[in-house]
Protein backbone atom coordinates (compact mmCIF):
# COMPACT_ATOMS: atom_id res chain seq x y z
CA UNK A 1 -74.19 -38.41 27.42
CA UNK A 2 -71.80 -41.68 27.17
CA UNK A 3 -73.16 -44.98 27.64
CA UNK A 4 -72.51 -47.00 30.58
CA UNK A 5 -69.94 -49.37 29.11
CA UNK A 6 -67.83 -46.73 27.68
CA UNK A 7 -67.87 -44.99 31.02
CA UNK A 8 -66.77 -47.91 32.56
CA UNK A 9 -64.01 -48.48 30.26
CA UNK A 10 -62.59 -45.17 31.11
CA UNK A 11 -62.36 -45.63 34.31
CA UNK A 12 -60.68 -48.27 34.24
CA UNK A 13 -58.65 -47.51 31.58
CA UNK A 14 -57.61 -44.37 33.74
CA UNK A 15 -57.20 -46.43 37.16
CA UNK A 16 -54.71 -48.49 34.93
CA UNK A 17 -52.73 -45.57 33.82
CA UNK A 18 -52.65 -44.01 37.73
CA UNK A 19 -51.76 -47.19 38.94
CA UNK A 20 -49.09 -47.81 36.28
CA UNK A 21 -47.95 -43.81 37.13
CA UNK A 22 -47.81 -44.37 41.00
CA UNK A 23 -45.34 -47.13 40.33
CA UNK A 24 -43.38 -45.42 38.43
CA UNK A 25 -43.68 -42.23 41.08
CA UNK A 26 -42.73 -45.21 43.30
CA UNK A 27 -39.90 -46.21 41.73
CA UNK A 28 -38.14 -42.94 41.44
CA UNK A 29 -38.73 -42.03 45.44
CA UNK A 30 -37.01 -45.27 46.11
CA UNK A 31 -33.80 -44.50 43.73
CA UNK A 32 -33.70 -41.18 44.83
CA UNK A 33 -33.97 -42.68 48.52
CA UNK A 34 -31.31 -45.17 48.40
CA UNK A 35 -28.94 -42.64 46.39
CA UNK A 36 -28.62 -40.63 49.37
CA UNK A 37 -28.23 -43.65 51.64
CA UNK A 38 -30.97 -44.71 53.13
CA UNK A 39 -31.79 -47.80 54.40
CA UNK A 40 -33.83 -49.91 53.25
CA UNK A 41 -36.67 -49.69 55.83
CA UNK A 42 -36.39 -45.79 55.11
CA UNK A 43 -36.87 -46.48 51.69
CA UNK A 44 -40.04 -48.56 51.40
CA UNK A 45 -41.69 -46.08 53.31
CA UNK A 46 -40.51 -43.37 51.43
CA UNK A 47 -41.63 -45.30 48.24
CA UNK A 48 -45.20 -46.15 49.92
CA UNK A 49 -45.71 -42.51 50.79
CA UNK A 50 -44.91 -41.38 47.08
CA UNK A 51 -46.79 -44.46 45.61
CA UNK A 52 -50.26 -43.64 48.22
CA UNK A 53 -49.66 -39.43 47.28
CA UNK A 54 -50.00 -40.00 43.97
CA UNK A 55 -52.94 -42.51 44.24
CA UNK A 56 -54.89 -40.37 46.70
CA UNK A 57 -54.51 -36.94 43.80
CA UNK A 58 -54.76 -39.48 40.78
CA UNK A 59 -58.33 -40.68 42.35
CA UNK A 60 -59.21 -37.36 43.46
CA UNK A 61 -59.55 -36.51 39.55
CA UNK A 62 -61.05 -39.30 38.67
CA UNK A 63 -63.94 -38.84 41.15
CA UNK A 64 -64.15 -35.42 39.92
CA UNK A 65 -64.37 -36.58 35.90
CA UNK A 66 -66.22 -39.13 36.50
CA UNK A 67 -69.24 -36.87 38.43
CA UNK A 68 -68.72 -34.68 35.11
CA UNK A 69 -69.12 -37.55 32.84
């Protein structure tokens, strides 16, 4: 059993690193986006999309370690 405050750290230490890894998930929808010409309206949302994805799967797992913690 882990305390309370180590628990805690965790998960936040792991919402840092999703966060941090949606950017960067992000980032790459948006090059690959404007490298095949969108505009720039296309590619925010195309960015967004990639960016809440990877948030929604990232916290999925998170819920799910953190009921097995």
């Amino acid at each position: 059993m882990t305390p309370p405050v180590l628990r805690l750290v965790l998960l936040l230490l792991a919402l840092a690193v999703t966060t941090l890894f949606g950017l960067f998930t992000a980032g790459l929808a948006a090059l690959l986006a404007r490298h095949t010409g969108a505009s720039t309206a296309s590619v925010l949302l195309r960015a967004g999309a990639a960016f809440a994805a990877t948030a929604t799967l990232a916290l999925a797992v998170l819920t799910l370690a953190a009921t097995a913690l």
